[in-house]
Protein backbone atom coordinates (compact mmCIF):
# COMPACT_ATOMS: atom_id res chain seq x y z
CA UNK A 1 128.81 136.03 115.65
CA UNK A 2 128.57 133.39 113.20
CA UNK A 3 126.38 130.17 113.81
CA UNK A 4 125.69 127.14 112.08
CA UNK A 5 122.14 126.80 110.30
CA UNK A 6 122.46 123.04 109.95
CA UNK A 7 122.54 122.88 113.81
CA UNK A 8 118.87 124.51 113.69
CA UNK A 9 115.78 122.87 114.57
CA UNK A 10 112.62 124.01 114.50
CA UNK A 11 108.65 122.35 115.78
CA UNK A 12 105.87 123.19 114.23
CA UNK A 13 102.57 121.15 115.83
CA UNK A 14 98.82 122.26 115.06
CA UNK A 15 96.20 122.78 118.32
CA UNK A 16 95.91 119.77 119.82
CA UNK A 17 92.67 118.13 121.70
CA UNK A 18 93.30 115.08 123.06
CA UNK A 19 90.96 112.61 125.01
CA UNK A 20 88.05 110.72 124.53
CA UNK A 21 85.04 112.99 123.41
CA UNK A 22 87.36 115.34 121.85
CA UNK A 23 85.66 115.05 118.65
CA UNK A 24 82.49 116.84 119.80
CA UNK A 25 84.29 119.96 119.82
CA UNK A 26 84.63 119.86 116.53
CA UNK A 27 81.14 122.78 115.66
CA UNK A 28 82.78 124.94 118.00
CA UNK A 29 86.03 125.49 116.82
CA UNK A 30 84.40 125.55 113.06
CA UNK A 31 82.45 128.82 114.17
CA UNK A 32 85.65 129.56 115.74
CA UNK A 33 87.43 129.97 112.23
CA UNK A 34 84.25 132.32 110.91
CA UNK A 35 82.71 128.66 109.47
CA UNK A 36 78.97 128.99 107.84
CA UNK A 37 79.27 126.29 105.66
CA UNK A 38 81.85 123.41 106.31
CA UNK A 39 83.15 121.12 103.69
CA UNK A 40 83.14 117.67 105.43
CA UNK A 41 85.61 115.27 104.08
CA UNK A 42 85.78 111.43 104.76
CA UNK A 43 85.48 108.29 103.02
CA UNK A 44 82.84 104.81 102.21
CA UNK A 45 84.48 103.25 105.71
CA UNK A 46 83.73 105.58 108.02
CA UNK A 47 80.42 106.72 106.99
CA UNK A 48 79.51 102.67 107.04
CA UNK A 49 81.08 103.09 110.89
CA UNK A 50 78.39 106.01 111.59
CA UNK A 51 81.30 108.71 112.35
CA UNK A 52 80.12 110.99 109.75
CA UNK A 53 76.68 111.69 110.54
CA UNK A 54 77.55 112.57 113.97
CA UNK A 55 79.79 115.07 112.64
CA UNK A 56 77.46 116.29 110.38
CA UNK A 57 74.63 116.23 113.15
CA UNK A 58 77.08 118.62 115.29
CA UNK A 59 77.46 120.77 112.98
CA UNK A 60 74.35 121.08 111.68
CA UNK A 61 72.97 121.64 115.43
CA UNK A 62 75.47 124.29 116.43
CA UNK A 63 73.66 126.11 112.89
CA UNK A 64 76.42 124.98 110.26
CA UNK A 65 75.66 124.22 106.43
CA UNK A 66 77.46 121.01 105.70
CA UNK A 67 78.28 119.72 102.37
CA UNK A 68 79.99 115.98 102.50
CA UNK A 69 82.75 114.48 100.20
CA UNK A 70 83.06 111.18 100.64
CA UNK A 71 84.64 110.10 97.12
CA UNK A 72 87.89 109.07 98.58
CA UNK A 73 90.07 106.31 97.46
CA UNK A 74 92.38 104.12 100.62
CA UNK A 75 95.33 105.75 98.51
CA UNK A 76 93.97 109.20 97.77
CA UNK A 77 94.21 110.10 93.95
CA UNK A 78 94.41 113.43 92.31
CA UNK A 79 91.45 113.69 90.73
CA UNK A 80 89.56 112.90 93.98
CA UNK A 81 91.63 115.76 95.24
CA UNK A 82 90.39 117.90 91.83
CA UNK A 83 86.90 117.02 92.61
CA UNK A 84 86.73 117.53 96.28
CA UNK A 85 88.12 120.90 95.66
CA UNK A 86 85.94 121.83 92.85
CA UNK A 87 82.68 120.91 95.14
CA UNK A 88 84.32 122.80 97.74
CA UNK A 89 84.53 126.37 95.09
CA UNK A 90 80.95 125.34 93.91
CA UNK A 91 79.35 124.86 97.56
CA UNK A 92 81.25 128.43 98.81
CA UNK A 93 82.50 126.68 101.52
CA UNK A 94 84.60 128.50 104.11
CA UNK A 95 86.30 125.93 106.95
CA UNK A 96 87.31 122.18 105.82
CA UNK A 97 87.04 119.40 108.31
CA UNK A 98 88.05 115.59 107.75
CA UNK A 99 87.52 112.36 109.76
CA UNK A 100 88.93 109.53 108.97
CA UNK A 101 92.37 108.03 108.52
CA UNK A 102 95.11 109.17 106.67
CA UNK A 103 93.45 109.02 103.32
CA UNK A 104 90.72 111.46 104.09
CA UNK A 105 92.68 113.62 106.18
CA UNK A 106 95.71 113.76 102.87
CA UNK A 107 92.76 114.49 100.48
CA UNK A 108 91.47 117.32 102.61
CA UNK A 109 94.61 118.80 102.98
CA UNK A 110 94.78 118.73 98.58
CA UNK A 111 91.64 120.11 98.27
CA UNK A 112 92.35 122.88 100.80
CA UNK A 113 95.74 123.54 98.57
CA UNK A 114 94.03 123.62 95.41
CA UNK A 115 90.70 125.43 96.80
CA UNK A 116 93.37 128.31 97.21
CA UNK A 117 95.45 128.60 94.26
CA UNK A 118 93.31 127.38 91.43
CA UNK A 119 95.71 124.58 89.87
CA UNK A 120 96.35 121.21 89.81
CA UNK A 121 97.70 119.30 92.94
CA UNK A 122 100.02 117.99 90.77
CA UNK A 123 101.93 121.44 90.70
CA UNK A 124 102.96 121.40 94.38
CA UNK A 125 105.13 118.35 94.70
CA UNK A 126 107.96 119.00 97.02
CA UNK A 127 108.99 120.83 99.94
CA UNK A 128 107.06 124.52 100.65
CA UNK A 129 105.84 124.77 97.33
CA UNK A 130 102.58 126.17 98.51
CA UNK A 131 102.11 130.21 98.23
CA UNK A 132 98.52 130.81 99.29
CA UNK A 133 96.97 130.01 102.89
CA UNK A 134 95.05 126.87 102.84
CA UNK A 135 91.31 127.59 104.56
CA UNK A 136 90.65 126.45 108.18
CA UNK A 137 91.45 122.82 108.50
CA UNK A 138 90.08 120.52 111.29
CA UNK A 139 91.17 116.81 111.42
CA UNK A 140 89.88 114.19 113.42
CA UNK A 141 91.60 110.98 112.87
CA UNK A 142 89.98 107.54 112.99
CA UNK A 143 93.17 106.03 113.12
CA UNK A 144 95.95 105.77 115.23
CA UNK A 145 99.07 105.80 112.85
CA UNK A 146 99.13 107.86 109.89
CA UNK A 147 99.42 110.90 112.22
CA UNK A 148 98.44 113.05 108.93
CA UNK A 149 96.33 115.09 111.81
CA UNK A 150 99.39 116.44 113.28
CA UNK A 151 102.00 116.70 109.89
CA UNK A 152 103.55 118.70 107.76
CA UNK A 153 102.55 115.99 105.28
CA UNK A 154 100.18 115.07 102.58
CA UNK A 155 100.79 111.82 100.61
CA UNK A 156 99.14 111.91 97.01
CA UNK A 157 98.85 109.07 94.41
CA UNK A 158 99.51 109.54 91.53
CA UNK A 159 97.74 106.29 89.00
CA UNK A 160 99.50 107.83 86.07
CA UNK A 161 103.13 107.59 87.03
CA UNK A 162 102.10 104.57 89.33
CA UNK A 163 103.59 106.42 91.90
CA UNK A 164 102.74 108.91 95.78
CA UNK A 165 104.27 111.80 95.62
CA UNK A 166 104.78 113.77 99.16
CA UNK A 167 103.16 117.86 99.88
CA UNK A 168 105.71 118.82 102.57
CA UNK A 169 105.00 122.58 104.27
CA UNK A 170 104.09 124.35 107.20
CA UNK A 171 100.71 125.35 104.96
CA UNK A 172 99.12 121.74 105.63
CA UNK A 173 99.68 120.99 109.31
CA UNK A 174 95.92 121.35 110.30
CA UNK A 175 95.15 124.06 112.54
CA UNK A 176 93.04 121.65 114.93
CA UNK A 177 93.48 118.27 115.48
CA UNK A 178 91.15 116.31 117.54
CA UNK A 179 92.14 113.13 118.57
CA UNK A 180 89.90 111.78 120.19
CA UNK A 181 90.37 107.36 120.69
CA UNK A 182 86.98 106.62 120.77
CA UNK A 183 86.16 106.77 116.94
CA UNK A 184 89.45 104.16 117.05
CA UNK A 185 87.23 101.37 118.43
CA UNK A 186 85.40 101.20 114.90
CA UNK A 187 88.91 99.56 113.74
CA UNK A 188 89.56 95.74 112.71
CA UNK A 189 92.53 94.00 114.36
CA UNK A 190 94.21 93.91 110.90
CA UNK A 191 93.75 97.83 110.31
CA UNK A 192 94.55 98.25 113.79
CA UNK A 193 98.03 96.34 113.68
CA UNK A 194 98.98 98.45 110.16
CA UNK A 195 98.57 101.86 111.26
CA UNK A 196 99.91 100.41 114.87
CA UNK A 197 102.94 99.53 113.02
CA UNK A 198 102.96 102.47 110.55
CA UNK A 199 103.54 104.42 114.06
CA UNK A 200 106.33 102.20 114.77
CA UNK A 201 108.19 103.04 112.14
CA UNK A 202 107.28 106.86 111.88
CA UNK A 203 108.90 106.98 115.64
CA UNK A 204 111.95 104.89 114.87
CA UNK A 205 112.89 106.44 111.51
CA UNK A 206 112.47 109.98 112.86
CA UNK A 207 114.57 109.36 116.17
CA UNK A 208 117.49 108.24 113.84
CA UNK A 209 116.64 110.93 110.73
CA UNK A 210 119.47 113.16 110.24
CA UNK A 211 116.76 115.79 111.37
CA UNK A 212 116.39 114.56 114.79
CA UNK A 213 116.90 116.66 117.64
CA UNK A 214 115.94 117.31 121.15
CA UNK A 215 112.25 118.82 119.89
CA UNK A 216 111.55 115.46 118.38
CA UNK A 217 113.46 113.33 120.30
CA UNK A 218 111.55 112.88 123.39
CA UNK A 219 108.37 112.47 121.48
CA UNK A 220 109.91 109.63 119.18
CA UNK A 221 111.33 107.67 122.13
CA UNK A 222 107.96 107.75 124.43
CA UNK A 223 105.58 106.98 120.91
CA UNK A 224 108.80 103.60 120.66
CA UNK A 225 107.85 102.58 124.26
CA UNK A 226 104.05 102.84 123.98
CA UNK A 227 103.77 101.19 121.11
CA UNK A 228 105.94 98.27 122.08
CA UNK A 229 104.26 97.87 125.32
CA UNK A 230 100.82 97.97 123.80
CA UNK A 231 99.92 97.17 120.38
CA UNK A 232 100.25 93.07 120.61
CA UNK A 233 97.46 93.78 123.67
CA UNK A 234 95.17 95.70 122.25
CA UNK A 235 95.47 93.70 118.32
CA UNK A 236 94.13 90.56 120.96
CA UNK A 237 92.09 93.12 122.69
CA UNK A 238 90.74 95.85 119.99
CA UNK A 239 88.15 97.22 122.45
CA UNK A 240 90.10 97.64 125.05
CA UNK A 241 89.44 101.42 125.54
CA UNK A 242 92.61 101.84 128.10
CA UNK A 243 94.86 100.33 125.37
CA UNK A 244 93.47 102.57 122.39
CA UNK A 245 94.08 105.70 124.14
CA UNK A 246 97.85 104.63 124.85
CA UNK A 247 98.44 103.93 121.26
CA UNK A 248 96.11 106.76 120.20
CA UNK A 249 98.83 108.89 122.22
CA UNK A 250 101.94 107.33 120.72
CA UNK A 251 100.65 107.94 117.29
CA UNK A 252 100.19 111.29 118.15
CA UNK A 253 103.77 111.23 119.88
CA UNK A 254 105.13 109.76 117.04
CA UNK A 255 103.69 111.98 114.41
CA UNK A 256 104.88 115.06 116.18
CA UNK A 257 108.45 113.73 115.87
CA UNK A 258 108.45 112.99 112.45
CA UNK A 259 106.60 115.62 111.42
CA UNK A 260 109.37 117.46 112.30
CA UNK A 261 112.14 115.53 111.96
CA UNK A 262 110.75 114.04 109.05
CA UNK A 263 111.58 110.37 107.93
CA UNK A 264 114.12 107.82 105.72
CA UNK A 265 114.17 104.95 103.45
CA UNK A 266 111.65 102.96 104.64
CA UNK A 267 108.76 105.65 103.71
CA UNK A 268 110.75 106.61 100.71
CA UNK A 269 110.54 102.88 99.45
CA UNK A 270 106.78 102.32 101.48
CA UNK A 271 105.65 105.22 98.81
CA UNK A 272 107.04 103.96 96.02
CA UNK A 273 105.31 100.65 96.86
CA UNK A 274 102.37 102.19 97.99
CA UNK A 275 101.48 104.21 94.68
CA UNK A 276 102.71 100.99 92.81
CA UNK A 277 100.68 98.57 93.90
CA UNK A 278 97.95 100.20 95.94
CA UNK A 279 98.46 99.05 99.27
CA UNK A 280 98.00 99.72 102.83
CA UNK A 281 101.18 102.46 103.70
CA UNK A 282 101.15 100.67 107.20
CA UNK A 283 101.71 97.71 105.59
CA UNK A 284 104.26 98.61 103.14
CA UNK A 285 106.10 99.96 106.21
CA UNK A 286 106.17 96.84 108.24
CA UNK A 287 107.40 94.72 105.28
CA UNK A 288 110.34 97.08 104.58
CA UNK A 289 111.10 97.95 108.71
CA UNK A 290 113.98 95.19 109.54
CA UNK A 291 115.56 95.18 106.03
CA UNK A 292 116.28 99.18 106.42
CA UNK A 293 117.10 98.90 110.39
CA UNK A 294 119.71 96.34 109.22
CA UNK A 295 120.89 98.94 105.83
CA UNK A 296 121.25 101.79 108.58
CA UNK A 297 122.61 100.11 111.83
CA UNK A 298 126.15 100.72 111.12
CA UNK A 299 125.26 104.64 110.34
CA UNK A 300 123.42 105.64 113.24
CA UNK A 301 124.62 103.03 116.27
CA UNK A 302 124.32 104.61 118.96
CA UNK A 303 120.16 105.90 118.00
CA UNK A 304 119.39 102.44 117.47
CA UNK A 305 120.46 100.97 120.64
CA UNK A 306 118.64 103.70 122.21
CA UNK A 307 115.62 102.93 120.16
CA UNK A 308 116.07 98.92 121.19
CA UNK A 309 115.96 100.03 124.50
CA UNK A 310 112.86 101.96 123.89
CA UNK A 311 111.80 98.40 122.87
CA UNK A 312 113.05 97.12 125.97
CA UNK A 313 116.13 95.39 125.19
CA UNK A 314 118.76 95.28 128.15
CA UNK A 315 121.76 96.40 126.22
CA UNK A 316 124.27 96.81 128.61
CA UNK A 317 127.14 95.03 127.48
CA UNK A 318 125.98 94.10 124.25
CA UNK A 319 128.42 94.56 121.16
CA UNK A 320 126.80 96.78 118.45
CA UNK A 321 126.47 92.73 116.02
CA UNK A 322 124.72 91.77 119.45
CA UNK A 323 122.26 94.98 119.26
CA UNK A 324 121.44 94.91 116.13
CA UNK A 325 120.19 91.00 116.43
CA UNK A 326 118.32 91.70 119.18
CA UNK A 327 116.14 94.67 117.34
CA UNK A 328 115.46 92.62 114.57
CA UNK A 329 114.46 89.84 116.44
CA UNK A 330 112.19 91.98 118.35
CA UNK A 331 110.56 93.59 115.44
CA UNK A 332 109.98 90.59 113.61
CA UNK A 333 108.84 88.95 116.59
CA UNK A 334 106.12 92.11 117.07
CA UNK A 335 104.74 92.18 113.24
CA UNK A 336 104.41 88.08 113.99
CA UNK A 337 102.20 88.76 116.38
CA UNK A 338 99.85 91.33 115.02
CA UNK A 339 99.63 89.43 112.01
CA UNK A 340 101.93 91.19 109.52
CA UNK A 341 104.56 88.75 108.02
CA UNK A 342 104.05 88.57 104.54
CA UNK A 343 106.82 89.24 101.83
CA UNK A 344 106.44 91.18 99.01
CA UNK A 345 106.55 88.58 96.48
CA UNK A 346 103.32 87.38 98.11
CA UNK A 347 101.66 90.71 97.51
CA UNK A 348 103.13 90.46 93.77
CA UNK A 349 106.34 92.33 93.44
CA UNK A 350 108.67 90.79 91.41
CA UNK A 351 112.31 91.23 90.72
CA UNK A 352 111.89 92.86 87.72
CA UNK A 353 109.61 95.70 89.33
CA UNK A 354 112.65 96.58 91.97
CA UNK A 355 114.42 99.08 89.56
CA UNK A 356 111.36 101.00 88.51
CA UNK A 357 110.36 101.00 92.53
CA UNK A 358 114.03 101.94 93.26
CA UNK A 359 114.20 104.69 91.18
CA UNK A 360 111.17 106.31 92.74
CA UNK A 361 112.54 105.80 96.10
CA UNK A 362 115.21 107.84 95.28
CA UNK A 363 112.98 110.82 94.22
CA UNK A 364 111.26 110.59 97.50
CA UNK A 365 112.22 113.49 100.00
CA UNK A 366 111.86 110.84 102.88
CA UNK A 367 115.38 109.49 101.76
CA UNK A 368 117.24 112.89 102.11
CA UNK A 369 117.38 112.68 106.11
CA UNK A 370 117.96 108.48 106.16
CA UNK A 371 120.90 108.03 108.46
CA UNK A 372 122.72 106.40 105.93
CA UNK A 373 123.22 107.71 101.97
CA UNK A 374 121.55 105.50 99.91
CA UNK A 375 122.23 104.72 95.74
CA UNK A 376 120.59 102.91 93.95
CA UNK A 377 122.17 99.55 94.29
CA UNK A 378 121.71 100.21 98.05
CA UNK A 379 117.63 100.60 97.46
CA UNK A 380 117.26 98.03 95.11
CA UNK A 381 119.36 95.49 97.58
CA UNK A 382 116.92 96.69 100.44
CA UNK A 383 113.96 95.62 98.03
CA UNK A 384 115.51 92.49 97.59
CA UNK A 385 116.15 91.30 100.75
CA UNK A 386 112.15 92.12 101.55
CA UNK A 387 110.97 89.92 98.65
């Protein structure tokens, strides 16, 4: 009996703890792993929003050594990643744990990589490049978007080449996440609608990856819906505790999917971007969103009227023209109202930059499940239209 690989899917997801409180488990599943002294990784923000000495204070009470790294950049370099990891060997440090958003939580899962084999985070670029296991890894994420607490992802900039380059294996989904919304409430509206949309877009690009399937599927529609109904609320409302935990649990939903499913040209060109010009990756999403929804629409039709349904869009007896108005529309409308409609020239791209961003995008594993095959015209027109 023959049978097709491509057809295939698998779901990989680390032990989840969701609710509010959630983060005080975090000294008991440390001992759980064997932990006597935990390397604590976060950054300036959220030690300036008090999260960090409660974690250490948990630990510390339940009879933990902590040592603290808190050198960590919004875009997370590698030799933050080289020094984390070297304090880590130094300290004999047996169980990592991060708070914070996506930045900590990427660094911690480079220093875990490079705590284990010795070499330079630079030498595991790519898909399952990593050989050793990683040690115990517990993430608590102060965000609700980068979903780096639940992936198979860890985004690294690179200042030399100007450029993020993507860690994609099994080896750095986190053993425990806890996600719990509370730490959320320390969030701005601003930071609040980036990572908000940065969900968005992780939902939408893996329901309509050429990796989707029925694992991912359900959780990509639901995280669509949540966000959609919630995030213009709670950007008027940030401390609405009701609201955070719904888009808490779509970011969560939404990193699940496209953890698994993984991505498409919109993260391909966000990282290219991103390591470019240091920016906010939420924001670099929602700049690039409609421009690649419009690129793809003819590739994957029938996904996107689903997903414009998930944004509650009556379809029925729309044309596919009539659709794909009505999603952009929609979108635009939602960034409008959280406060993210600048262009890129504002933020100082330039025509001249799109070939040397283009060609990046290209590298980027992201674009190797977008709907639609992309060359480099097609990238460098998408750029174009976002200026």
């Amino acid at each position: 009996m023959s049978y097709d690989i491509s057809a295939l899917r698998k779901f990989v997801s680390p032990e989840i703890v969701f609710g509010a409180g959630s983060r005080r488990s975090v000294a008991n599943f440390a001992s759980n792993f064997g932990a006597r002294h935990v390397f604590l990784v976060s950054d300036p923000g959220v030690v300036a929003a008090g999260w960090v000495a409660e974690v250490e204070t948990l630990l510390v009470e339940a009879g933990l050594r902590c040592t603290t790294f808190t050198a960590v950049s919004p875009n997370p370099k590698v030799d933050e990643v080289m020094a984390g990891a070297e304090l880590y060997r130094a300290s004999e440090c047996d169980v990592i744990v991060a708070i914070g958003g996506g930045s900590p939580m990427d660094c911690a899962k480079g220093i875990g990589i490079v705590a284990s084999h010795g070499r330079s985070i630079l030498e595991f670029e790519g898909v399952d490049t990593i050989r050793n296991p990683s040690p115990p890894l517990i993430l608590i994420p102060t965000t609700a978007g980068t979903s780096a607490d639940v992936s198979q992802f860890a985004i690294i900039s690179d200042p030399n080449r100007r450029f993020k380059f993507s860690i994609i294996s099994k080896a750095v989904v986190p053993d425990v996440s806890l996600i719990d919304p509370e730490v959320t409430e320390t969030m701005d509206a601003y930071l609040t609608a980036c990572t908000g949309v940065d969900a968005l877009v992780h939902a939408i690009e893996a329901f309509v990856s050429t990796g989707s399937g029925p694992l991912t599927d359900t959780h990509a529609l639901e995280a669509i819906r949540l966000i959609n109904g919630n995030l213009e609320a709670l950007v008027a409302n940030p401390s609405n505790p009701v609201l955070r935990e719904q888009i808490m649990l779509a970011s969560m939903q939404a990193g699940l999917a496209f953890s698994n499913a993984i991505l498409g040209a919109v993260h391909a060109m966000s990282h290219s971007l991103g390591g470019f010009l240091d920016l906010p990756h939420g924001l670099c999403n929602a700049l690039l969103l409609e421009h690649v929804v419009a690129y793809n629409f003819p590739s994957a039709e029938d996904r996107f009227r689903r997903v414009a349904e998930a944004m509650a869009i009556d379809t029925r007896g729309m044309s596919g023209t009539q659709v794909k108005a009505r999603l952009m529309t929609r979108i635009i409308e939602l960034k409008k109202t959280v406060g993210l409609e600048a262009r890129l020239k504002e933020l100082g791209v330039t025509t001249s930059d799109i070939p040397y961003l283009s060609g990046y995008a290209l590298k980027d594993p992201c674009i190797l499940t977008n709907p639609r095959k992309s060359s480099l015209r097609d990238v460098q027109v998408v750029y174009e239209e976002a200026l």
